[in-house]
C-alpha atoms as a PDB file:
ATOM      1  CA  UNK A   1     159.056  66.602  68.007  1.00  0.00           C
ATOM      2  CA  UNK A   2     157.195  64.164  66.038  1.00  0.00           C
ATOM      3  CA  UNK A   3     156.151  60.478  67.204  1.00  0.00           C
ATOM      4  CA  UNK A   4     158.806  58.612  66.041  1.00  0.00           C
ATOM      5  CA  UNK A   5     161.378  60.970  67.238  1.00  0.00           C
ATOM      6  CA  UNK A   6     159.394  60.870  70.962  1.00  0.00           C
ATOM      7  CA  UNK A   7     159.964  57.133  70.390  1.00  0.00           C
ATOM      8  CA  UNK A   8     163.426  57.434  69.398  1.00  0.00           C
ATOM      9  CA  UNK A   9     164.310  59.372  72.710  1.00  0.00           C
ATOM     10  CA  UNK A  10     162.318  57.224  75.100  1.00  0.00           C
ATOM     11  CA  UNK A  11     164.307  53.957  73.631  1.00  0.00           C
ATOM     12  CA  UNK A  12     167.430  55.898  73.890  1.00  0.00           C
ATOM     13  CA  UNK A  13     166.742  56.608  77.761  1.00  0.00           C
ATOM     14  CA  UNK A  14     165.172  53.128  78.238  1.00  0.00           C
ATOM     15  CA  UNK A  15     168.616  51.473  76.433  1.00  0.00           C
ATOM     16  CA  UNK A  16     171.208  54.148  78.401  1.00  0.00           C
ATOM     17  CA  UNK A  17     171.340  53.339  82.115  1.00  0.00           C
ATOM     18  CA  UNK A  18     173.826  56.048  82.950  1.00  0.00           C
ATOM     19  CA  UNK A  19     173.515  59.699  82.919  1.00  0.00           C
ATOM     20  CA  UNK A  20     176.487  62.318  83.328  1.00  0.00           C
ATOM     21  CA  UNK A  21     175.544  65.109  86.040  1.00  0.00           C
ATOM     22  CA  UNK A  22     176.120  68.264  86.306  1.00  0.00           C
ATOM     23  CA  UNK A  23     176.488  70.248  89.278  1.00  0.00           C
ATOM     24  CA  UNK A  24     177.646  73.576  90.717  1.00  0.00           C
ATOM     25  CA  UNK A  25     180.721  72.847  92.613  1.00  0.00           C
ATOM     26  CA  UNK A  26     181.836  75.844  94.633  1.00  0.00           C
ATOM     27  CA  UNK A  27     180.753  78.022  92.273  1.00  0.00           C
ATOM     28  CA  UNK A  28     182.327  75.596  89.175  1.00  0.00           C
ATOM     29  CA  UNK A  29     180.598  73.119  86.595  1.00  0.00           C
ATOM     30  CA  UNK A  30     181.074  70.225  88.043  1.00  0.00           C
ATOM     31  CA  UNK A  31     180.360  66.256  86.340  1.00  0.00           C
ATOM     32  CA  UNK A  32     179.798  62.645  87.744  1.00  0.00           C
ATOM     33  CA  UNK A  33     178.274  59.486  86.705  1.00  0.00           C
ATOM     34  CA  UNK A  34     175.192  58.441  87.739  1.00  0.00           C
ATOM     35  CA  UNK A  35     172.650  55.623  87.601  1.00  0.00           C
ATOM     36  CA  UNK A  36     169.281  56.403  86.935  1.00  0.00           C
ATOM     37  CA  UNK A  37     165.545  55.603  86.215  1.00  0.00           C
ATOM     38  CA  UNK A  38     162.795  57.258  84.431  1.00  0.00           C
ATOM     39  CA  UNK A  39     160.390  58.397  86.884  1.00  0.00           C
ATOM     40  CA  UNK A  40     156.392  57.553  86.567  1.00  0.00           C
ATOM     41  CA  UNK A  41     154.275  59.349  84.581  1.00  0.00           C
ATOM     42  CA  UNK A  42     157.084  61.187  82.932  1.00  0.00           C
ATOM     43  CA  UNK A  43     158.262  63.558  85.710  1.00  0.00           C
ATOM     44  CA  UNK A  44     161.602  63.075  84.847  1.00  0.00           C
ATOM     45  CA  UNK A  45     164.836  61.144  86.100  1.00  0.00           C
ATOM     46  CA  UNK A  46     165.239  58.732  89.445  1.00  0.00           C
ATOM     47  CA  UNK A  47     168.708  59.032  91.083  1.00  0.00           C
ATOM     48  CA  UNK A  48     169.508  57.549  93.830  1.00  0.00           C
ATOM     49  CA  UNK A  49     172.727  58.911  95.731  1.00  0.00           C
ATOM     50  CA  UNK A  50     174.861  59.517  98.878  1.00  0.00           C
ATOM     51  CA  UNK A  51     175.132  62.424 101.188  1.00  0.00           C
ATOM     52  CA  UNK A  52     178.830  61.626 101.172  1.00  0.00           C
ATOM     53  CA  UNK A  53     179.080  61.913  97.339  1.00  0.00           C
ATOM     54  CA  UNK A  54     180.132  65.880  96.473  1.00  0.00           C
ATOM     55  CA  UNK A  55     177.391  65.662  93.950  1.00  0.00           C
ATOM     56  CA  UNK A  56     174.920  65.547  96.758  1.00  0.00           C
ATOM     57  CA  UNK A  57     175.882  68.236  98.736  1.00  0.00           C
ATOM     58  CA  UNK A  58     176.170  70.215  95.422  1.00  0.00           C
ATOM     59  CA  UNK A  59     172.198  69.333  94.381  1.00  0.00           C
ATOM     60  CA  UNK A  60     170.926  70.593  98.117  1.00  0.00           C
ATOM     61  CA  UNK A  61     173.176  73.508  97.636  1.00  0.00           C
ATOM     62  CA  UNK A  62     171.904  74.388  94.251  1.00  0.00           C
ATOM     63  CA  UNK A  63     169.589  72.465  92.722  1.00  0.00           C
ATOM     64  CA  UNK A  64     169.936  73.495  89.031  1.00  0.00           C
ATOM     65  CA  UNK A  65     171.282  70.207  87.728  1.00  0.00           C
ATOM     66  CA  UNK A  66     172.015  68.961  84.030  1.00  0.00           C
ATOM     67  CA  UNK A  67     172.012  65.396  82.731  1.00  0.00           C
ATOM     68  CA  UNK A  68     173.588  63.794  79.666  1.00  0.00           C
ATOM     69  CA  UNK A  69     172.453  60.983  78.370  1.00  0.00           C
ATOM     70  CA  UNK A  70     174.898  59.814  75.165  1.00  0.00           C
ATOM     71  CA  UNK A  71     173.736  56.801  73.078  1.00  0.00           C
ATOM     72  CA  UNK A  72     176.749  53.769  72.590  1.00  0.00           C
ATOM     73  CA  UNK A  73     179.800  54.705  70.228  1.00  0.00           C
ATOM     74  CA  UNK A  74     179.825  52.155  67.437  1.00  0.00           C
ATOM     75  CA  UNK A  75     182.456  52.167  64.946  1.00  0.00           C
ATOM     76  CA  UNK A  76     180.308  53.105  61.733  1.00  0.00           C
ATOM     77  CA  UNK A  77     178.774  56.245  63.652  1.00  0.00           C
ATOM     78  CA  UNK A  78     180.721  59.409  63.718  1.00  0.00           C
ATOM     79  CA  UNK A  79     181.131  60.745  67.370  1.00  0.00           C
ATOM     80  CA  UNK A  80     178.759  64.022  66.203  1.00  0.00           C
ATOM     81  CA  UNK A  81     176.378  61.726  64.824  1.00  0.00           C
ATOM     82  CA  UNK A  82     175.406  59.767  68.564  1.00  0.00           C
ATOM     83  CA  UNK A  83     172.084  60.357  69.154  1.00  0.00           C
ATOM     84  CA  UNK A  84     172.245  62.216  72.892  1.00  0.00           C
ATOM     85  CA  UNK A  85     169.954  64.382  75.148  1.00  0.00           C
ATOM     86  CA  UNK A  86     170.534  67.304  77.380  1.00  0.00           C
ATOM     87  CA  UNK A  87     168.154  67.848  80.403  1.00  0.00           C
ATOM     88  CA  UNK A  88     168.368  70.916  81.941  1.00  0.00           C
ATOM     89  CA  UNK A  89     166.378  70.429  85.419  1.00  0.00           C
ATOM     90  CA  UNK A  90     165.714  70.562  88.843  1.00  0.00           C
ATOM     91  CA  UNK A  91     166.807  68.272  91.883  1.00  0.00           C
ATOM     92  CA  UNK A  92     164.345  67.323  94.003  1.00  0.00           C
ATOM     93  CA  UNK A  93     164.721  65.149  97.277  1.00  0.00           C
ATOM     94  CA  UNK A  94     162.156  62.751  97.038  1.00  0.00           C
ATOM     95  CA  UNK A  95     161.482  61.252 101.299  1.00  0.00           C
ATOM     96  CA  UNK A  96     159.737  58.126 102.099  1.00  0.00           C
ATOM     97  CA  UNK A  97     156.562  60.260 103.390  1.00  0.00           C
ATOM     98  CA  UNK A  98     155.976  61.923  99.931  1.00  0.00           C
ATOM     99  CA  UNK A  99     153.517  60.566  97.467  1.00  0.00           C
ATOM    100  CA  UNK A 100     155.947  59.820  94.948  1.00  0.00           C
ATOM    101  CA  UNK A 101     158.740  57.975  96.776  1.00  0.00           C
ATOM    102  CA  UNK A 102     157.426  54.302  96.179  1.00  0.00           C
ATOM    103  CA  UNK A 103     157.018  54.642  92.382  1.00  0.00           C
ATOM    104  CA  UNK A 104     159.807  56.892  92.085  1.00  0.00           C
ATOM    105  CA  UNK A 105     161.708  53.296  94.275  1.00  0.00           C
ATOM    106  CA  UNK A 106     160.185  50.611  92.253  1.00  0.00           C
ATOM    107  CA  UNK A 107     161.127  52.342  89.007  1.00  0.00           C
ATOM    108  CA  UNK A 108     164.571  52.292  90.354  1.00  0.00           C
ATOM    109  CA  UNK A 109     164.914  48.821  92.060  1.00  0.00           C
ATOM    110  CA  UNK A 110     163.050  47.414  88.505  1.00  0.00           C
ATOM    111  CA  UNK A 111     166.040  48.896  86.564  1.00  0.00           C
ATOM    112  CA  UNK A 112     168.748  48.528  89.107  1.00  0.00           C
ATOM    113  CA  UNK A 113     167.826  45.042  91.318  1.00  0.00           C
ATOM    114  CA  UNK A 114     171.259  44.690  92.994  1.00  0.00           C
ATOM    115  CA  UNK A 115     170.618  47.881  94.585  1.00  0.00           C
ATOM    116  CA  UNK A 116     168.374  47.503  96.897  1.00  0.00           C
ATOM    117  CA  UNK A 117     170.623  46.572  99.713  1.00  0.00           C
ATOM    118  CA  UNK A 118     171.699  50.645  99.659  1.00  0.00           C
ATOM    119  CA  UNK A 119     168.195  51.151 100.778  1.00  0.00           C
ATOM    120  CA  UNK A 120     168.888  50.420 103.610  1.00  0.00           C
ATOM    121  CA  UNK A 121     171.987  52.324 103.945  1.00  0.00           C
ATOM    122  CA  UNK A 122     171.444  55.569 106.110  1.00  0.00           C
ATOM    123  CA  UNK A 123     172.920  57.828 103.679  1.00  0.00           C
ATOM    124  CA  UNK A 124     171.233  57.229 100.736  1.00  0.00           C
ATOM    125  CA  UNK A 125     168.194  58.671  99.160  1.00  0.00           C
ATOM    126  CA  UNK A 126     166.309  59.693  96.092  1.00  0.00           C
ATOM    127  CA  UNK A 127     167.021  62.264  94.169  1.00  0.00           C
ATOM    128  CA  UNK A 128     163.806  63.229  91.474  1.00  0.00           C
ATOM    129  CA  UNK A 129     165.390  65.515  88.461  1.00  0.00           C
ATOM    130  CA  UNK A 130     162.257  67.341  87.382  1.00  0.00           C
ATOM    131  CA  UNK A 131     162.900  68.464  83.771  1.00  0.00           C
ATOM    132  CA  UNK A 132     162.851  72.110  82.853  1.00  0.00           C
ATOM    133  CA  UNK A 133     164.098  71.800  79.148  1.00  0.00           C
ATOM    134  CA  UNK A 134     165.675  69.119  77.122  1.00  0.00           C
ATOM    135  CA  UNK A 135     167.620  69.379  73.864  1.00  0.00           C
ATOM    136  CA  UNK A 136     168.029  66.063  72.077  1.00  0.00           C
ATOM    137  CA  UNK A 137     170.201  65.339  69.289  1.00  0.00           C
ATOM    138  CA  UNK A 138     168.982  62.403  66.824  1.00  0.00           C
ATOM    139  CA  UNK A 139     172.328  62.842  64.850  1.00  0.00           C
ATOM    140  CA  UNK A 140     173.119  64.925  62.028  1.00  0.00           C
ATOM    141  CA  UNK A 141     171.113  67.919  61.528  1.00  0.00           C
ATOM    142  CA  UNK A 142     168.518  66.019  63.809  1.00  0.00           C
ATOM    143  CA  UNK A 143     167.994  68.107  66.511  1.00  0.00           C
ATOM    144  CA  UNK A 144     165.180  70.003  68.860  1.00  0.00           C
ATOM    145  CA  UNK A 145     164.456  71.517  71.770  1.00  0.00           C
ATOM    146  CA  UNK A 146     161.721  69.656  74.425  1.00  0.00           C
ATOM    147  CA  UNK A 147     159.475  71.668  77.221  1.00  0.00           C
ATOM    148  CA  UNK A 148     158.994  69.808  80.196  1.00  0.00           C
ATOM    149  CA  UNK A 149     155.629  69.447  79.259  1.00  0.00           C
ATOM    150  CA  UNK A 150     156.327  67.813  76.049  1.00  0.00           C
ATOM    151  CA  UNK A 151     159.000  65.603  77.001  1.00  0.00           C
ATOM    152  CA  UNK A 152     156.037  64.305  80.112  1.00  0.00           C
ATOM    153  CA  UNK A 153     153.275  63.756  77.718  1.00  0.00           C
ATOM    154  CA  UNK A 154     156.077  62.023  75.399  1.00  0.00           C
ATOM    155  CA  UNK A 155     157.091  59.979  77.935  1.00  0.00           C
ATOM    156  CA  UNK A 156     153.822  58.792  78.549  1.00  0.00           C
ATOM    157  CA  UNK A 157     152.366  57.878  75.270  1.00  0.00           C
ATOM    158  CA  UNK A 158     155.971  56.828  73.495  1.00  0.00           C
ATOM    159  CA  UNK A 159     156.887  52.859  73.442  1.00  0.00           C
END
C-alpha cells in the first residue's frame, strides 16, 4: 500500500461514520450497525455499545469481530467499484481505569457529540477493535491486503 492509497483509506474511514459488525451469534455470522471512531495512534476502531445489544454479549463471548466500512453509492459508480474495507480484528473492552479509555472517549465524543449523555448510562461502554488484518478495496482491480502494523503506522502518518 502506497501513500496515496494509505490516504485514500484514512479519508474513507474519516468520511464513513458507520461500520457493519460482525459477530458470532450462537455459533452463526451475525451483522449490526455500528457507530464508530478511529482510535489514537492507530490502534484501530472506537465503539461504543450496550450490554443489552446481542452484539455485546456476542464480542465478550467471542471476540473475533469483523467490520465493514463501504464508501457512499453514487449513481455514476458501479456497486463493485465502492471503495470499502474489511477489518478482521479483535474486541477489546476498554474500562475507565485503563490507559487508553480517555483518548479512546474523546475520539468518540469529537466524532459523535450528542452522545455523551450515554456515558452516563450504566450499560454502556467502550468497545476497542484492535485490527488483525484489513483488506481494502479502492475499486476496480484496486485492491490489497493491510497488517495491523501497516494499517497503525498508516494511520498515523496519512492526512
Amino acid at each position: 500500500m502506497n501513500a496515496l492509497q494509505a490516504q485514500a483509506l484514512r479519508q474513507l474511514l474519516e468520511r464513513q461514520e458507520v461500520a457493519a459488525l460482525g459477530t458470532l451469534h450462537h455459533g452463526e455470522p451475525a451483522v449490526s450497525m455500528v457507530p464508530y471512531a478511529l482510535a489514537p495512534q492507530g490502534r484501530g476502531f472506537v465503539i461504543h455499545v450496550s450490554r443489552l445489544a446481542t452484539h455485546t454479549k456476542d464480542m465478550e463471548n467471542h471476540p473475533g469481530v469483523s467490520l465493514l466500512v463501504m464508501d457512499e453509492r453514487s449513481p455514476e459508480v458501479p456497486p463493485q467499484a465502492l471503495a470499502r474495507v474489511s477489518v478482521q480484528g479483535s474486541a477489546q473492552p476498554c474500562p475507565p481505569d485503563t490507559p487508553l479509555h480517555a483518548a479512546a472517549k474523546e475520539a468518540y465524543l469529537s466524532r459523535f457529540p450528542n452522545s455523551e449523555e450515554m456515558f452516563g448510562f450504566a450499560d454502556f461502554s467502550l468497545i476497542v477493535i484492535e485490527p488483525r488484518s484489513l483488506r481494502v478495496v479502492g475499486g476496480f482491480a484496486q485492491a490489497w491486503s493491510v497488517t495491523a502494523a501497516d494499517f497503525a503506522r498508516f494511520m498515523q502518518t496519512a492526512g
